[in-house]
Protein backbone atom coordinates (compact mmCIF):
# COMPACT_ATOMS: atom_id res chain seq x y z
CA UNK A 1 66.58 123.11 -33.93
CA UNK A 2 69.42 121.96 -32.47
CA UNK A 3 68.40 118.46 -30.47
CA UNK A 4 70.35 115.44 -31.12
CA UNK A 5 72.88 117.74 -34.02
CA UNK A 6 76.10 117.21 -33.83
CA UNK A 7 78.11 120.32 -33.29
CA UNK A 8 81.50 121.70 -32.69
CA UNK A 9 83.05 124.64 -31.05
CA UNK A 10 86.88 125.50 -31.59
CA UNK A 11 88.00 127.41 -28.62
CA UNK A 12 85.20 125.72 -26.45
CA UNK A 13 86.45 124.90 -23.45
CA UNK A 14 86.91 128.44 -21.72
CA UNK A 15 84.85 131.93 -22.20
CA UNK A 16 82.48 132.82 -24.81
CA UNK A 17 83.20 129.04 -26.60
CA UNK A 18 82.60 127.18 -23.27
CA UNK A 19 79.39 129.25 -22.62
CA UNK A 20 77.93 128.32 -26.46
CA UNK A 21 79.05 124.58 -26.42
CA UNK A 22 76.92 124.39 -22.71
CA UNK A 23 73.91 126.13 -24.25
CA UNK A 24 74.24 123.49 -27.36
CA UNK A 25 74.50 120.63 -25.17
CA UNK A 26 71.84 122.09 -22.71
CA UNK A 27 69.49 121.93 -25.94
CA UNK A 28 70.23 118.40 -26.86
CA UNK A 29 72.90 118.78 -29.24
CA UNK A 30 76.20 116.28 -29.49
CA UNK A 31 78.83 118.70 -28.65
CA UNK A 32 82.02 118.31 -29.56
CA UNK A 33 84.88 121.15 -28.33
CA UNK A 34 88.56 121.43 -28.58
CA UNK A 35 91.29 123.94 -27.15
CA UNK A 36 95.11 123.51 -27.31
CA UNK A 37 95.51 122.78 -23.79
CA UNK A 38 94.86 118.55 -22.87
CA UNK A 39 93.55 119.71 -19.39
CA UNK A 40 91.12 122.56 -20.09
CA UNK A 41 89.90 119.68 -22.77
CA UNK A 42 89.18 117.80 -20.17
CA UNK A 43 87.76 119.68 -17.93
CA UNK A 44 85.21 121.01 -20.22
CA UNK A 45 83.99 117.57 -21.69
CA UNK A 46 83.91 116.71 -17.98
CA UNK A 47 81.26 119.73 -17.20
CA UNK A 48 79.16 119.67 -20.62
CA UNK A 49 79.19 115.77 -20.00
CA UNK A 50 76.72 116.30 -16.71
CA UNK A 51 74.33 118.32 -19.15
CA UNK A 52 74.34 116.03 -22.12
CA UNK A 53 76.76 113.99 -24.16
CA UNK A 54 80.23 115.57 -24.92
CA UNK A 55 83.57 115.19 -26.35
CA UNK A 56 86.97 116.71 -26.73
CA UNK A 57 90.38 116.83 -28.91
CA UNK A 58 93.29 118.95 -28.26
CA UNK A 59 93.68 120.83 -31.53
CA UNK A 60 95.57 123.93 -32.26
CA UNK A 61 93.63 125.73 -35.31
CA UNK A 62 97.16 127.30 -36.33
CA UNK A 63 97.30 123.56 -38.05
CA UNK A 64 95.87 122.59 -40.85
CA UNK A 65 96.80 118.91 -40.53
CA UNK A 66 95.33 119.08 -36.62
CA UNK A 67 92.09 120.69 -37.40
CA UNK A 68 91.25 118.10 -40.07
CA UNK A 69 91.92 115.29 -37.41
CA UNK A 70 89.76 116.75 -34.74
CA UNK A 71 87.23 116.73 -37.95
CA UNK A 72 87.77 113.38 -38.45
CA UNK A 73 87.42 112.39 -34.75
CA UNK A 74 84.05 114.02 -34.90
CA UNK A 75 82.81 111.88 -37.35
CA UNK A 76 84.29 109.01 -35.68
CA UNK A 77 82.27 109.23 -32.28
CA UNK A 78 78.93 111.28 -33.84
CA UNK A 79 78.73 110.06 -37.27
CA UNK A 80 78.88 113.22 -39.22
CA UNK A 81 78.46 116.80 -38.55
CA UNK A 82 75.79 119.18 -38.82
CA UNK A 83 77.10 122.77 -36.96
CA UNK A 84 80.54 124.47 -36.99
CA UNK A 85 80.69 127.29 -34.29
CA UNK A 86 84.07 128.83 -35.13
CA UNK A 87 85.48 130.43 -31.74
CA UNK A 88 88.74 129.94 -31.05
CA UNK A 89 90.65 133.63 -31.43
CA UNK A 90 93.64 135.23 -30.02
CA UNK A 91 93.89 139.09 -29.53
CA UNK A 92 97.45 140.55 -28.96
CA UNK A 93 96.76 144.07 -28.04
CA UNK A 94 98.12 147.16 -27.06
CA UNK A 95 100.66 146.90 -29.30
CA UNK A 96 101.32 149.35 -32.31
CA UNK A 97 102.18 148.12 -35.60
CA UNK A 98 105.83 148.71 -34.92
CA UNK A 99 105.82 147.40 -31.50
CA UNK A 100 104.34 143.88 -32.83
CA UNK A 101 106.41 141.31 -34.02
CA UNK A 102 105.58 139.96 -37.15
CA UNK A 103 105.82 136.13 -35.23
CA UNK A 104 102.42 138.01 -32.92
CA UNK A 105 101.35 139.17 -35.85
CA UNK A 106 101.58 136.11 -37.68
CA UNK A 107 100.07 133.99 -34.75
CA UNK A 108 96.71 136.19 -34.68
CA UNK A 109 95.84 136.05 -38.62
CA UNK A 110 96.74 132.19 -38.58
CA UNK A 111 94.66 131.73 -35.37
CA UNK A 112 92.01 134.09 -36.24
CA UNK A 113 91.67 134.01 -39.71
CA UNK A 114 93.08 130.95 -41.62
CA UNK A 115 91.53 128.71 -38.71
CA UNK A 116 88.53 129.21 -39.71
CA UNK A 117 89.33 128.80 -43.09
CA UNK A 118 90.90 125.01 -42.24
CA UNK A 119 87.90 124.53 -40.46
CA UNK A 120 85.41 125.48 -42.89
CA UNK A 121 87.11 123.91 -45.90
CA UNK A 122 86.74 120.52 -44.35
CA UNK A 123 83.71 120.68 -42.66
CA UNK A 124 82.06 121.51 -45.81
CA UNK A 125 81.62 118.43 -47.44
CA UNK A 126 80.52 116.76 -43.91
CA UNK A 127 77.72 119.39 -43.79
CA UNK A 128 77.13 118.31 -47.41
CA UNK A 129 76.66 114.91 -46.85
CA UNK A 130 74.02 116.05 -44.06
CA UNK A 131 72.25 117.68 -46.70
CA UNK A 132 72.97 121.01 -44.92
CA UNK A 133 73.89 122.74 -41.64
CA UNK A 134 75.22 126.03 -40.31
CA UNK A 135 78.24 127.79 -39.64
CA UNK A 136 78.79 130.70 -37.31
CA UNK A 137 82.20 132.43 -37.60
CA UNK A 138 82.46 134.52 -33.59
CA UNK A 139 83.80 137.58 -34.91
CA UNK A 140 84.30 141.49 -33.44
CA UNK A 141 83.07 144.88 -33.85
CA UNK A 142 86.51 145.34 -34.13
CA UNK A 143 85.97 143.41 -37.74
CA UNK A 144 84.13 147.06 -38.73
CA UNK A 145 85.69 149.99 -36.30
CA UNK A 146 89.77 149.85 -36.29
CA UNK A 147 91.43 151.05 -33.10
CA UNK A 148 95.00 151.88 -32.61
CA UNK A 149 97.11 149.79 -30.90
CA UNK A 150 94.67 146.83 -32.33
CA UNK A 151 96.00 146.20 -35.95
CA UNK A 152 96.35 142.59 -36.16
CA UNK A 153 93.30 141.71 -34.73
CA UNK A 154 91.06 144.42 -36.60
CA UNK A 155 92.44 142.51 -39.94
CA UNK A 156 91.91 139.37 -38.33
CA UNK A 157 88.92 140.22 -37.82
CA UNK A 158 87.72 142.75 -41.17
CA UNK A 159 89.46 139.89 -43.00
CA UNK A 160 86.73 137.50 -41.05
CA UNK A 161 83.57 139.31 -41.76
CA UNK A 162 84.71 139.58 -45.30
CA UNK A 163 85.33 135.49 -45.69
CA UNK A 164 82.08 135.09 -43.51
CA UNK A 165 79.75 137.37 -46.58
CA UNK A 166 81.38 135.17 -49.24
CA UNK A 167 80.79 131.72 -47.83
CA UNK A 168 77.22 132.72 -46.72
CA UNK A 169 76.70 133.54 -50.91
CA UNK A 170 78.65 130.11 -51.78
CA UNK A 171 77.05 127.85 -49.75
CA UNK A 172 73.37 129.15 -49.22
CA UNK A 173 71.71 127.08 -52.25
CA UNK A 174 73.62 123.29 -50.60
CA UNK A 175 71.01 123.93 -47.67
CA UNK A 176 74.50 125.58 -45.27
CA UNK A 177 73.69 128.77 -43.60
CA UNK A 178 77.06 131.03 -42.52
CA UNK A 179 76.39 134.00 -39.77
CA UNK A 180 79.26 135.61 -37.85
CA UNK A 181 78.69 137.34 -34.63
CA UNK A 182 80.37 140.42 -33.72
CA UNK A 183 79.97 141.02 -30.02
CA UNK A 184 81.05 143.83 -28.52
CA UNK A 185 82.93 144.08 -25.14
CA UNK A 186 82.52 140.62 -23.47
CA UNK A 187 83.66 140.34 -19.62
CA UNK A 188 86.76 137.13 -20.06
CA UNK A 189 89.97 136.61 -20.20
CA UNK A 190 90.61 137.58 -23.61
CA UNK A 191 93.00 139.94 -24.61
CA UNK A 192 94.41 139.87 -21.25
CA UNK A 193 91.32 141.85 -20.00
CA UNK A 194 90.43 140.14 -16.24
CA UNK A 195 86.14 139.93 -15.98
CA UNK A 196 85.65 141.94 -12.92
CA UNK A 197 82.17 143.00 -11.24
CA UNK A 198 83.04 146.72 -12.33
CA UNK A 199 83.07 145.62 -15.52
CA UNK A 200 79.31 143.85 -14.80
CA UNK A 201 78.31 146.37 -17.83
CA UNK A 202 80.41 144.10 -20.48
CA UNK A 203 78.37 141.66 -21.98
CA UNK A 204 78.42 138.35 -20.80
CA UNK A 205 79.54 135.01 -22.64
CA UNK A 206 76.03 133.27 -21.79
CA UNK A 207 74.87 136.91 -24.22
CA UNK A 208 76.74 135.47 -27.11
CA UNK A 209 75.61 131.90 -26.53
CA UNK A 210 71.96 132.89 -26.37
CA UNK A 211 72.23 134.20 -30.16
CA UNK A 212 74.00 131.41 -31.20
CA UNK A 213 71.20 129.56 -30.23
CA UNK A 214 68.16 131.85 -31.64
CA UNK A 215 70.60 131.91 -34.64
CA UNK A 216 70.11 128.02 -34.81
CA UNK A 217 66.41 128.52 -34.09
CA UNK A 218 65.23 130.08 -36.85
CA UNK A 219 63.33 129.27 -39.27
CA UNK A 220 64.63 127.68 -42.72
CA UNK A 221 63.72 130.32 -44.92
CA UNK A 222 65.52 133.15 -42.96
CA UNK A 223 68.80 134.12 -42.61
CA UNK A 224 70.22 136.71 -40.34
CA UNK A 225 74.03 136.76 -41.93
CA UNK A 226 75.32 139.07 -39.58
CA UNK A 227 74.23 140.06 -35.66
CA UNK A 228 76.34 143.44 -34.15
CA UNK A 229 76.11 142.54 -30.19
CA UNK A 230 76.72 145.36 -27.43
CA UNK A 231 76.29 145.95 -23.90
CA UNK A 232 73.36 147.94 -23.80
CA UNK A 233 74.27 150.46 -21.03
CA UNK A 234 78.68 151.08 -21.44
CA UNK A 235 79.69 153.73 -19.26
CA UNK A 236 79.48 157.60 -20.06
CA UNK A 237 82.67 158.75 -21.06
């Protein structure tokens, strides 16, 4: 259950992040989001805030010393911390390997990768000290199925799922559960894709919110480490 838990969501203040930190703070949760940009920030604590009680932090994951301050401004306003919903994600695609530059390249396994590694590594002991809680790493389905044109973010993401199994066998016995998602086609921004009503088939952020929840709804005992998420009717090709 997720009433009155403190939780935050890097990357939550556009797309799939903004749609999960609403449906946390829609069920009663203390939400707490950041982004790198001080005016998306804003404007997401200022919409969560008329559902429930929400704050913000400009924090680029890229930093280790920035993602350990947003931590610690967590604490500061909720106490402690009980739910890390690891989001934020960049995607540079269309690119082949030669075509990248090794600064894009950099950028997504930094962002995608060894964010969530700053963020878990601190977090941990917070969760600890709540005698448990749960992480969910936002992966792909491009973290199993390589595409061309896609190389950083497929090890970005591979390199994800793979982190995500061995925390989940680390951490199980202090009371921490650790799930990653890996949704499918999701109509946003991302990537530089534009959400369109002929793409009304892609799944929606509100999808990937709605398991995040039932993810946080279950029941002690059980432990569904990994959920594949896909549109249910793509086109025929």
């Amino acid at each position: 259950m997720i009433q009155s838990k403190v939780a935050i969501v890097t990357g939550g203040t556009k797309g799939i992040g903004l749609a999960i930190a609403e449906a946390l703070v829609r069920g009663g949760a203390k939400v707490f989001v950041c982004g790198r940009n001080r005016s998306d920030v804003r404007d997401a604590v200022s919409m969560l805030s008329q559902h429930g009680t929400a704050e913000g932090e400009v924090c680029n994951i890229r930093s280790e010393g920035q993602v350990r301050q947003m931590l610690d401004e967590a604490v500061r306003l909720f106490g402690g911390v009980d739910i890390l919903i690891n989001n934020a994600g960049i995607g540079i695609m269309g690119k082949t390997v030669e075509e990248i530059s090794p600064d894009e390249f950099r950028q997504t396994i930094e962002t995608n990768l060894l964010g969530v590694y700053y963020a878990c590594h601190y977090a941990l002991p917070l969760l600890k000290q709540r005698g448990g809680g749960y992480i969910i790493n936002i992966s792909s389905l491009a973290g199993q199925n390589a595409h061309p044109r896609m190389a950083a973010y497929n090890a970005s993401k591979f390199g994800l799922n793979g982190f995500s199994e061995a925390l989940m066998q680390e951490v199980r016995q202090d009371n921490i559960k650790v799930s990653y998602v890996c949704p499918g086609s999701v109509n946003t921004y991302f990537g530089g894709d534009t959400p369109s009503d002929d793409k009304a088939w892609q799944l929606q952020p509100d999808d990937v919110a709605q398991v995040v929840v039932n993810l946080l709804g279950m029941d002690p005992r059980a432990l569904p480490s990994k959920v594949e998420l896909r549109p249910s009717k793509p086109p025929v090709r």
